[in-house]
N, C-alpha and C. Protein backbone atom coordinates (compact mmCIF):
# COMPACT_ATOMS: atom_id res chain seq x y z
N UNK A 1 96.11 58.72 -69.13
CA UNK A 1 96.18 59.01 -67.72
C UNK A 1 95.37 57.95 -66.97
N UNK A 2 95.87 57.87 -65.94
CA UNK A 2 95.04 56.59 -65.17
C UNK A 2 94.38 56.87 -64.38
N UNK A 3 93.04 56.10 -64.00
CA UNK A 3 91.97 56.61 -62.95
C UNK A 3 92.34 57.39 -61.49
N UNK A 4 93.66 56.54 -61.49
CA UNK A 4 94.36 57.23 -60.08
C UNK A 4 94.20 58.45 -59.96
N UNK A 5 95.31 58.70 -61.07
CA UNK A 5 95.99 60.10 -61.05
C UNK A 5 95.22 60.86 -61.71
N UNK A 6 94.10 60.74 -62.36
CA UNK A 6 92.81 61.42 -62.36
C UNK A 6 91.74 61.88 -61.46
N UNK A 7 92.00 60.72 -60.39
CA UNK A 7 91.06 61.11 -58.99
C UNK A 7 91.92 62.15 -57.81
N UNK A 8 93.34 61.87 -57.49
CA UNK A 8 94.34 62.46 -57.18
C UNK A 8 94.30 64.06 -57.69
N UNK A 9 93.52 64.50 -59.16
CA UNK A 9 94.07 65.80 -59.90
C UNK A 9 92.86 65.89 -59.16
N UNK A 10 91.69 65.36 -59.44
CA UNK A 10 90.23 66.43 -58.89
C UNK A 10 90.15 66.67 -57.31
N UNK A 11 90.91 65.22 -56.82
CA UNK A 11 90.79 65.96 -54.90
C UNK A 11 91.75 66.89 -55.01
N UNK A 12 93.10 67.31 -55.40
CA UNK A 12 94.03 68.46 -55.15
C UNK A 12 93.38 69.53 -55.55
N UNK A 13 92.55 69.38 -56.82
CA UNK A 13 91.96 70.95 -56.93
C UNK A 13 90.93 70.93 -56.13
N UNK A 14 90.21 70.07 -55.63
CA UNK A 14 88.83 70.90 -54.89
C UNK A 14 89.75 71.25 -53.76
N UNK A 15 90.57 70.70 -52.93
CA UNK A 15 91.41 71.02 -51.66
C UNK A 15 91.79 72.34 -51.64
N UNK A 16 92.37 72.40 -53.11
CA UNK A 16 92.98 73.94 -52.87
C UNK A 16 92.25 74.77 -52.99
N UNK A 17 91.38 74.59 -54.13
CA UNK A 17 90.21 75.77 -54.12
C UNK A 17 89.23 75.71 -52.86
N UNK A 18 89.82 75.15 -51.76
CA UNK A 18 88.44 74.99 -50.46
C UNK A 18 89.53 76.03 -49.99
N UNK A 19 91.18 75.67 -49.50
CA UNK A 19 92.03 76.58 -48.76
C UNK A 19 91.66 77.98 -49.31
N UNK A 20 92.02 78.11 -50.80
CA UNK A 20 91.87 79.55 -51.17
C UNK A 20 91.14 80.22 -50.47
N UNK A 21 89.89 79.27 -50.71
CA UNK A 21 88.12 80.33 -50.14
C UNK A 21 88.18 80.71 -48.57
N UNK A 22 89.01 79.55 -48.07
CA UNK A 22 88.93 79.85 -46.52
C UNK A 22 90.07 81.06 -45.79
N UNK A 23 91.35 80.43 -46.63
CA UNK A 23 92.30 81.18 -45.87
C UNK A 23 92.76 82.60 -46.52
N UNK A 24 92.22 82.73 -47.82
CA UNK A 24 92.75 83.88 -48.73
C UNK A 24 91.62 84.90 -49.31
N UNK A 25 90.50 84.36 -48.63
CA UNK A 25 89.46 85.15 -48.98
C UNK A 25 89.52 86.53 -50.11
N UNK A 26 90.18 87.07 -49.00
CA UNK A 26 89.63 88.92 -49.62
C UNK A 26 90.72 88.78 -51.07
N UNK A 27 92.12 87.83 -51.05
CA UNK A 27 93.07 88.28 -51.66
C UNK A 27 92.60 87.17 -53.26
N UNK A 28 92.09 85.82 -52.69
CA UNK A 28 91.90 84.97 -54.12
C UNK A 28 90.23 84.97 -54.86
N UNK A 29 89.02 86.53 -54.55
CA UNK A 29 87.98 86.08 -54.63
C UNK A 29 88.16 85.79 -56.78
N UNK A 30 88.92 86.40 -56.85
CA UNK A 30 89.03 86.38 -58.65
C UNK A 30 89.78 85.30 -59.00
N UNK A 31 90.54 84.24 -58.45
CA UNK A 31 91.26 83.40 -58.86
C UNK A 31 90.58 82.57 -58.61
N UNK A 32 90.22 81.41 -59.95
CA UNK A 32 90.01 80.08 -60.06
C UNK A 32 90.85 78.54 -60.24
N UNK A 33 91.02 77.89 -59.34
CA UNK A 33 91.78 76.61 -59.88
C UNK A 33 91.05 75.92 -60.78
N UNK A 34 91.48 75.65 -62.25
CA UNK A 34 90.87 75.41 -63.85
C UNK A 34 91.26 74.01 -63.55
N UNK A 35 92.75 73.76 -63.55
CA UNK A 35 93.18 72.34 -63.49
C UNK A 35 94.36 71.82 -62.86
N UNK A 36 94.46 70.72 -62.50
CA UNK A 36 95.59 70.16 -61.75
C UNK A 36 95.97 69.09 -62.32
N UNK A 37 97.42 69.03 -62.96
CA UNK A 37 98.05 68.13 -63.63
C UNK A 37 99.02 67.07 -62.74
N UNK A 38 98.93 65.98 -62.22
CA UNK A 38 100.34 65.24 -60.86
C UNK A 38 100.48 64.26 -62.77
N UNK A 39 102.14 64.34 -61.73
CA UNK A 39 103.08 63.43 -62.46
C UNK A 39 102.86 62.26 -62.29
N UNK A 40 103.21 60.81 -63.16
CA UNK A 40 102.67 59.91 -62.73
C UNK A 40 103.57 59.20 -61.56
N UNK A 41 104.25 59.65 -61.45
CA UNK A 41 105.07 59.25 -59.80
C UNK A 41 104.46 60.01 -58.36
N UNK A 42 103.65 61.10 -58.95
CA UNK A 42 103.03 61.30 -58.09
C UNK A 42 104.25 62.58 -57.05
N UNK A 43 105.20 63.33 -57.99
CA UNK A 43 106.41 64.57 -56.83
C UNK A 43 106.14 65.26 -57.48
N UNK A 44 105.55 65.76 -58.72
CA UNK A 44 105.30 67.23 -59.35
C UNK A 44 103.75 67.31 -59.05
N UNK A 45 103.17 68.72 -59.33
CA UNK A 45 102.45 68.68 -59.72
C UNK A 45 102.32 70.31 -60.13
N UNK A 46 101.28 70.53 -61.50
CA UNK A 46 101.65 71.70 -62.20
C UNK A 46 99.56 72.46 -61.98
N UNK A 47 99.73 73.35 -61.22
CA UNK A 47 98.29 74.02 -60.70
C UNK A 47 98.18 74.86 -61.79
N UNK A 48 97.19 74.42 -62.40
CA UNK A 48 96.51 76.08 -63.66
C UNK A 48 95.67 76.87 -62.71
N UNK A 49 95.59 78.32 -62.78
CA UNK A 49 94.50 79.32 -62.07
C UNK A 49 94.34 80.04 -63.65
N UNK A 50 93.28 80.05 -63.01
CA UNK A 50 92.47 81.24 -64.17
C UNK A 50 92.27 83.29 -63.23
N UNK A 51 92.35 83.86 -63.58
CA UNK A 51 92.31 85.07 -62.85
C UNK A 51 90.92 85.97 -63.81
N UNK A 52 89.90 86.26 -62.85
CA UNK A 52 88.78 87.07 -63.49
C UNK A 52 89.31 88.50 -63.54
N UNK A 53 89.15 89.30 -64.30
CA UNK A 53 89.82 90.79 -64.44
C UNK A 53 91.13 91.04 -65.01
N UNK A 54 91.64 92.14 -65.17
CA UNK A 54 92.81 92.70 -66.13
C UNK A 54 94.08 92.51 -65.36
N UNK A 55 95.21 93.40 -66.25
CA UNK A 55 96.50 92.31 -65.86
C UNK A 55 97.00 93.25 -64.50
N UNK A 56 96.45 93.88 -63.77
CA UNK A 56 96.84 94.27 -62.30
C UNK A 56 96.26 92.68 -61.70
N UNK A 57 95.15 92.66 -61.92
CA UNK A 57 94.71 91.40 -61.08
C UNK A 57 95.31 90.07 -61.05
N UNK A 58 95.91 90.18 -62.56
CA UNK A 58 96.75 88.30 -62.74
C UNK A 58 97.96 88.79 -61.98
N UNK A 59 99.01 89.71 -62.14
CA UNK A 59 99.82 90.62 -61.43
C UNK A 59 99.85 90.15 -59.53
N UNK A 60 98.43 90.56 -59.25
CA UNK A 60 97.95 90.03 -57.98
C UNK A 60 98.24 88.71 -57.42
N UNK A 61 97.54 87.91 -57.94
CA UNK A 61 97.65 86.52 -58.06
C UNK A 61 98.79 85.70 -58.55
N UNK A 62 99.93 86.26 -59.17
CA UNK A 62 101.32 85.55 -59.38
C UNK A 62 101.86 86.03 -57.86
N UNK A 63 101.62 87.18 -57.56
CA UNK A 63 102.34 87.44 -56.61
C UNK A 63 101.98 86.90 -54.89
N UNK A 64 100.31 86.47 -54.90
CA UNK A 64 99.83 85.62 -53.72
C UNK A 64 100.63 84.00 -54.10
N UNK A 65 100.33 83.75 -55.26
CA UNK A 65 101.17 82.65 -55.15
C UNK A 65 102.20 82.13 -54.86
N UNK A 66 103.69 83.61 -55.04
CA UNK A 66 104.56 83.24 -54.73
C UNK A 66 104.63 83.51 -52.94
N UNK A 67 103.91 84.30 -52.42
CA UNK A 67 103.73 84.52 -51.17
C UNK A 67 103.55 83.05 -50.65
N UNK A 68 102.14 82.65 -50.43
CA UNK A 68 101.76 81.43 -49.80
C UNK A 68 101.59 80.25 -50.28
N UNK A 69 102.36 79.92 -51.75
CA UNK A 69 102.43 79.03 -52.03
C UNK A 69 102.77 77.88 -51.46
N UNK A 70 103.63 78.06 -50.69
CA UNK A 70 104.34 76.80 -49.98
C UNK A 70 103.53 76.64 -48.66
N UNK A 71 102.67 77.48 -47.97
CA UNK A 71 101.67 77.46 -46.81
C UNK A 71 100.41 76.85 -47.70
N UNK A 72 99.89 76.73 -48.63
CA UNK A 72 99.16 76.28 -49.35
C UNK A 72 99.29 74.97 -49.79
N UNK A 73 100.26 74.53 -50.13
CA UNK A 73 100.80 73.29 -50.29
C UNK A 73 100.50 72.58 -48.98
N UNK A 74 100.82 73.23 -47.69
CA UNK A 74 101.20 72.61 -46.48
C UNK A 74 99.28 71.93 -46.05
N UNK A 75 99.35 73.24 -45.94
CA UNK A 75 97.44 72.88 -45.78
C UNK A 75 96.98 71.76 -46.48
N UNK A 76 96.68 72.06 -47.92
CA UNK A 76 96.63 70.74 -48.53
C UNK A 76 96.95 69.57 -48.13
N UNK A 77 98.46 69.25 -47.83
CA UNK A 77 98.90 68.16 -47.29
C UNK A 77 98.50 67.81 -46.18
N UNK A 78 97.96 68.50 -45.54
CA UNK A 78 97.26 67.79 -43.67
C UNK A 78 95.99 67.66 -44.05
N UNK A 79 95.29 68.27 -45.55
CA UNK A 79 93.97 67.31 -45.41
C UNK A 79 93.50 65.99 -46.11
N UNK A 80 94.70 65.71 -46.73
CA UNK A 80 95.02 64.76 -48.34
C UNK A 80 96.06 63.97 -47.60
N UNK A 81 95.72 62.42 -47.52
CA UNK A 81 96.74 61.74 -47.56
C UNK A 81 97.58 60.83 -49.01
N UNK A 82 98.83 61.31 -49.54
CA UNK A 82 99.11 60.94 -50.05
C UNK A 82 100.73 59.78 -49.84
N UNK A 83 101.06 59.11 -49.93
CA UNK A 83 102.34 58.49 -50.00
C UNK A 83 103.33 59.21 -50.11
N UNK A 84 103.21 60.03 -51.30
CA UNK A 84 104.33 60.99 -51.66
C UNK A 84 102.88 62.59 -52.29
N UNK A 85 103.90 63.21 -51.71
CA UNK A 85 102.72 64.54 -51.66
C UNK A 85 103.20 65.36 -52.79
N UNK A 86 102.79 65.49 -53.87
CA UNK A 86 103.19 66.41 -54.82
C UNK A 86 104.07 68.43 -54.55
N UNK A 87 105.59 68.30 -55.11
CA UNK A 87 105.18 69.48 -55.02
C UNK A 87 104.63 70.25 -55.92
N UNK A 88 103.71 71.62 -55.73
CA UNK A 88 103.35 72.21 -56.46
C UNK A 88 103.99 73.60 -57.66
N UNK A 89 103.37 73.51 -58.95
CA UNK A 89 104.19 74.88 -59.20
C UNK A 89 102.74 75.25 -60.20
N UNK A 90 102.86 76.53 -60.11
CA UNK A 90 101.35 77.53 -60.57
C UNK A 90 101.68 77.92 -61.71
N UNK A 91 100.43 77.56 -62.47
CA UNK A 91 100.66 78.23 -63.91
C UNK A 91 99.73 78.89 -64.53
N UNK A 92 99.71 80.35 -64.58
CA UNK A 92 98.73 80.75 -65.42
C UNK A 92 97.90 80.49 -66.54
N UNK A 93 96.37 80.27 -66.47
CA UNK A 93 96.13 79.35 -67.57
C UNK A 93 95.27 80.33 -68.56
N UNK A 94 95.41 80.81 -69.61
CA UNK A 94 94.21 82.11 -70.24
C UNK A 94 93.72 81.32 -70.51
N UNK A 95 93.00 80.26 -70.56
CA UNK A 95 91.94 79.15 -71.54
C UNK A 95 90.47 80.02 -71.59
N UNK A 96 90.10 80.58 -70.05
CA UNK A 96 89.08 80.97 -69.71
C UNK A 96 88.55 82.69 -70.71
N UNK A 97 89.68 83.60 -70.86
CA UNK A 97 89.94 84.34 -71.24
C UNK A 97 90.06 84.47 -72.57
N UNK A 98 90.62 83.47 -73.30
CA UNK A 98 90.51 83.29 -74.29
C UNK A 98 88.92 82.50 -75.04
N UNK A 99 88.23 82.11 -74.05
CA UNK A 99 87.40 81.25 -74.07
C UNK A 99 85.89 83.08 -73.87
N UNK A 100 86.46 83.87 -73.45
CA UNK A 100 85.63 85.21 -73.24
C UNK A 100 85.36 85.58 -74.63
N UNK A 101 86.08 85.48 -75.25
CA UNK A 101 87.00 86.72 -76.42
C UNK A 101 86.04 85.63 -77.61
């Protein structure tokens, strides 16, 4: 992976994890962004969340995602200038969970 698209993965996740905290408060306090993978063209990009608590709560969080995903994306994009702006798609990541156990 190249320095780029290594610096590109850590500003998209702090971005999003700043929107979460601001705009989703009460609904994302258990969801963590773990990691952010961009393609090297720079039009995908694949968001890991981690979810603290049992499976009502990941339940929760698939379902905020599919809600404001695309308002989340948008945000992002007015504070990140990119050439070509990744779109996003969310992927549950157990690393953390498994990383409990």
């Amino acid at each position: 992976m190249s320095k780029r698209i290594s610096r590109v993965n850590e500003l998209l996740q702090r971005e999003l994890s700043e929107q979460l905290r601001l705009r989703y408060r009460s609904q994302a306090v258990k969801i963590t962004i773990s990691e952010v993978e961009t393609s090297p063209d720079l039009r995908n990009a694949t968001i890991y969340y981690s979810v603290l608590g049992d499976e009502a709560d990941l339940r929760e969080a698939r379902k905020l995602f599919r809600k404001v995903g695309k308002d989340l994306r948008q945000q992002v994009s007015q504070r990140v200038t990119l050439k070509y702006f990744p779109n996003f798609d969310y992927v549950y990541d157990p690393s953390m969970e498994r990383g409990a156990h």
